[in-house]
C-alpha atoms as a PDB file:
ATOM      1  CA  UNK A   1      12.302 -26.323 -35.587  1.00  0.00           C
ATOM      2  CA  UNK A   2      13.205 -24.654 -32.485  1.00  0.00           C
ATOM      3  CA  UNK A   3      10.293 -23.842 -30.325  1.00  0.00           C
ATOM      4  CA  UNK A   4      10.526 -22.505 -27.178  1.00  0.00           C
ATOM      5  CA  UNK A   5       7.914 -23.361 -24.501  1.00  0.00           C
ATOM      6  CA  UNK A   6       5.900 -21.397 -22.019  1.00  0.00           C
ATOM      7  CA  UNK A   7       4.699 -21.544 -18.639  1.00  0.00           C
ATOM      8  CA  UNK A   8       1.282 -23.004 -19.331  1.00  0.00           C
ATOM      9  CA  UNK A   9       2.345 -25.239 -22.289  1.00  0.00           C
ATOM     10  CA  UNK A  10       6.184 -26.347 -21.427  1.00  0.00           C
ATOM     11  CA  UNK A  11       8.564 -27.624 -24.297  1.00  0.00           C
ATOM     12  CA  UNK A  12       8.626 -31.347 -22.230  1.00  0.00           C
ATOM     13  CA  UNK A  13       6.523 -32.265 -19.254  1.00  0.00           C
ATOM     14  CA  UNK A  14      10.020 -33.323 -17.592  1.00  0.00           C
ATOM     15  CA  UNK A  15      10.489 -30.905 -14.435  1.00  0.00           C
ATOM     16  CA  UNK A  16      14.409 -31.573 -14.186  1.00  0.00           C
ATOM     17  CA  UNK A  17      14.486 -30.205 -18.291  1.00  0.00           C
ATOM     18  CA  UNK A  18      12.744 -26.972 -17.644  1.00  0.00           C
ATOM     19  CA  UNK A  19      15.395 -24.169 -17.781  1.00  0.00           C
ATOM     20  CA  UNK A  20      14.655 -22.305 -14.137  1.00  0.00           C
ATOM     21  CA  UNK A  21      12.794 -19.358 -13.729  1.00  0.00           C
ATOM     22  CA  UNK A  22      14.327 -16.068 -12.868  1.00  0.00           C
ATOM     23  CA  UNK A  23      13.762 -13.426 -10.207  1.00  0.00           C
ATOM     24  CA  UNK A  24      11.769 -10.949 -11.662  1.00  0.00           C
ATOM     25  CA  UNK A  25      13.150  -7.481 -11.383  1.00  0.00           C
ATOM     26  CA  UNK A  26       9.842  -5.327 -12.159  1.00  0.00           C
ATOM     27  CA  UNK A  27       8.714  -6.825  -8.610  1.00  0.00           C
ATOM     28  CA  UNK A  28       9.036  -4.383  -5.583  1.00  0.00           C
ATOM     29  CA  UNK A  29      11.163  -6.412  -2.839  1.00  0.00           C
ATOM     30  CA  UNK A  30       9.661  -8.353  -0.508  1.00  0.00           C
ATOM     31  CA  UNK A  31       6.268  -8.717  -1.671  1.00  0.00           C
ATOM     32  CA  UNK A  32       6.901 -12.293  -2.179  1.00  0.00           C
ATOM     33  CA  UNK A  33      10.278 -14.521  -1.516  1.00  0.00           C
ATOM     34  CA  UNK A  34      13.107 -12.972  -0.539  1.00  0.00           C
ATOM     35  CA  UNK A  35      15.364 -15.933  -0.181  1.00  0.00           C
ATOM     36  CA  UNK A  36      14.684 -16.844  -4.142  1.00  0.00           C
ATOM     37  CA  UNK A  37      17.116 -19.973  -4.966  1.00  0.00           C
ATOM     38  CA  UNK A  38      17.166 -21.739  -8.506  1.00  0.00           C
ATOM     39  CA  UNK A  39      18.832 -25.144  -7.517  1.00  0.00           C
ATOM     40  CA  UNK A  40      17.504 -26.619 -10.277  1.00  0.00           C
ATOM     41  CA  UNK A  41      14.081 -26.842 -11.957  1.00  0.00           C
ATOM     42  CA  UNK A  42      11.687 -28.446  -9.139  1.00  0.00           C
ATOM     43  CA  UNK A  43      13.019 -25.704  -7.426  1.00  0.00           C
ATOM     44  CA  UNK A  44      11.839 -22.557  -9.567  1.00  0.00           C
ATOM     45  CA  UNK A  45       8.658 -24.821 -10.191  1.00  0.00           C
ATOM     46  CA  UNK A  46       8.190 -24.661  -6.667  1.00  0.00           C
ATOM     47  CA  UNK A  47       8.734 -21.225  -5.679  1.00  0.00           C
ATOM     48  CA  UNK A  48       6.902 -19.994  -9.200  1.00  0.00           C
ATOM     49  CA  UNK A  49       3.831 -21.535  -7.702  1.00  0.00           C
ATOM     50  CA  UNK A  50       4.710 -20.570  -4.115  1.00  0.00           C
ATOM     51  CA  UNK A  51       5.500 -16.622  -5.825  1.00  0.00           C
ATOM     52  CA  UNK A  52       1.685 -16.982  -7.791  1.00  0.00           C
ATOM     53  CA  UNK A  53      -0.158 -17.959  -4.861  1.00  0.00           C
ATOM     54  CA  UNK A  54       1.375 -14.766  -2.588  1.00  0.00           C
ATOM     55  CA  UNK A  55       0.742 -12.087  -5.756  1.00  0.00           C
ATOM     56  CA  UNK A  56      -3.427 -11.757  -4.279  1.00  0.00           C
ATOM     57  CA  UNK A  57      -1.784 -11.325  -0.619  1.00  0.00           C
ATOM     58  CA  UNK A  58       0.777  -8.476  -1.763  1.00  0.00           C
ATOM     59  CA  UNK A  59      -2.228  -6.825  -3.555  1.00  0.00           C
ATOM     60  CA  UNK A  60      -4.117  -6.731  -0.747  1.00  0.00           C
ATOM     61  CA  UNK A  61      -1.400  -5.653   2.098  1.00  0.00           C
ATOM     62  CA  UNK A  62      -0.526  -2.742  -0.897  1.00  0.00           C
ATOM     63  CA  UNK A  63      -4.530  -2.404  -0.730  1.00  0.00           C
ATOM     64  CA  UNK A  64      -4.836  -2.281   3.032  1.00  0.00           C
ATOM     65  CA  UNK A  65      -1.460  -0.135   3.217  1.00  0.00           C
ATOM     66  CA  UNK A  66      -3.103   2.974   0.826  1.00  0.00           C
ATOM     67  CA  UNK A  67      -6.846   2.432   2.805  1.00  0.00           C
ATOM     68  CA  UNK A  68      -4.870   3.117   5.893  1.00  0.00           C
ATOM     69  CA  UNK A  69      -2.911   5.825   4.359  1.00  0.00           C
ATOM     70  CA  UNK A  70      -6.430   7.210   3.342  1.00  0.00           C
ATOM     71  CA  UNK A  71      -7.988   7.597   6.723  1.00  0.00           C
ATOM     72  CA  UNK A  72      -5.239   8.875   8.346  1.00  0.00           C
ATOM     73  CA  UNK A  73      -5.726  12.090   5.325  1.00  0.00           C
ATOM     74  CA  UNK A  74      -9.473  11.877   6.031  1.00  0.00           C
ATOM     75  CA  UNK A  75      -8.960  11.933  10.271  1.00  0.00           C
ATOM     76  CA  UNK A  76      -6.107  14.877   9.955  1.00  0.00           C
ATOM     77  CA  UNK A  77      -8.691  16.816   7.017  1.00  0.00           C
ATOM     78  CA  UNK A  78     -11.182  16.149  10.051  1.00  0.00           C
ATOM     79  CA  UNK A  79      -9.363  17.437  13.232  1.00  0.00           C
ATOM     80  CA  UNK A  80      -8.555  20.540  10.460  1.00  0.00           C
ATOM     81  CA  UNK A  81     -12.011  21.665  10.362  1.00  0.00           C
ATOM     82  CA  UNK A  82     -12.982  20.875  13.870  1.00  0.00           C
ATOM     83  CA  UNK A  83      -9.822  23.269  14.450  1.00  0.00           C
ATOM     84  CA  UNK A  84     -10.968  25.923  12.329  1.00  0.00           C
ATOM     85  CA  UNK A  85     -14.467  25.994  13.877  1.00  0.00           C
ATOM     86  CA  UNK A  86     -12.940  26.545  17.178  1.00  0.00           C
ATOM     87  CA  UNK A  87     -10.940  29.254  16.572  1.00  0.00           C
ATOM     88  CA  UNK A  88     -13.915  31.196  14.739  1.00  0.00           C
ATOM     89  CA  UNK A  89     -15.939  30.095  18.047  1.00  0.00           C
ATOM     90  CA  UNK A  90     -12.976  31.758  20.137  1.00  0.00           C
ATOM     91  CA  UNK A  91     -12.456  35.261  17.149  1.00  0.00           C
ATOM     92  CA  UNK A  92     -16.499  35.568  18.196  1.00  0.00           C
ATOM     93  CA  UNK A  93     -16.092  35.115  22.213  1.00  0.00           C
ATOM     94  CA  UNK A  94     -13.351  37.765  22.001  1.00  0.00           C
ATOM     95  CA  UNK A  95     -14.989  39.866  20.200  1.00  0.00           C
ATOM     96  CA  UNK A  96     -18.748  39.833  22.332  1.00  0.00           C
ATOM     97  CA  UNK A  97     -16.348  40.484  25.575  1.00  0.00           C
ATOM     98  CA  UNK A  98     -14.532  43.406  23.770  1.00  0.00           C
ATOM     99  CA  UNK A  99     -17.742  44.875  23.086  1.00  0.00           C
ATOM    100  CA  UNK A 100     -18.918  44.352  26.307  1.00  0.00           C
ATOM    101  CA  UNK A 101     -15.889  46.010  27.742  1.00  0.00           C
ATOM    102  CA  UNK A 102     -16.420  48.755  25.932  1.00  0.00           C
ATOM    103  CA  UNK A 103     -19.727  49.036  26.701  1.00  0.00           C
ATOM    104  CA  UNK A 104     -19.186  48.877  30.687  1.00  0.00           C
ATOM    105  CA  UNK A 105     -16.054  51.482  29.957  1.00  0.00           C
ATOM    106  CA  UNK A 106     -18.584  53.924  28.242  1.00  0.00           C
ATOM    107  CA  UNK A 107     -21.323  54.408  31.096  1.00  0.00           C
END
């Protein structure tokens, strides 16, 4: 019987029989090691711990990367209105002294 073994439950408990693990290529680079070396099986151990304990701290820098992204779209959707309102403030100025113009033009 040839059974191959996993992660959690290993075919032997013998680090230096392990096969090593591989760089995963679904992974977006550098959100964990970039220097990933297989020298053997302590190794990949090693850095396959080292790689699961970084995953929470790339989700969160992704995390903290879109918030930021986010309320730079909410400051600029801001500074847009504001912008707006001034300009119909300014339309209505110009247009009270053009009537007033007129006005002082007519008598």
């Amino acid at each position: 019987m040839n059974i191959r073994g996993t992660i959690d439950r290993p075919l032997t408990h013998d680090p230096k029989k392990q096969a090593p693990m591989k760089p995963s290529t679904s992974e977006p680079a550098g959100s964990a090691i970039s220097d990933f070396a297989t020298t053997g099986a302590t190794d990949s151990r090693q850095n396959r711990t080292r790689e699961m304990q970084l995953i929470p701290e790339a989700l969160a820098r992704a995390h903290m990367h879109e918030r930021l992204h986010q309320a730079e779209r909410e400051r600029q959707a801001v500074r847009l209105a504001a912008a707006r309102r001034m300009q119909r403030r300014a339309e209505r100025a110009s247009m009270r002294a053009r009537r007033a113009l007129a006005m002082a033009v007519m008598q």
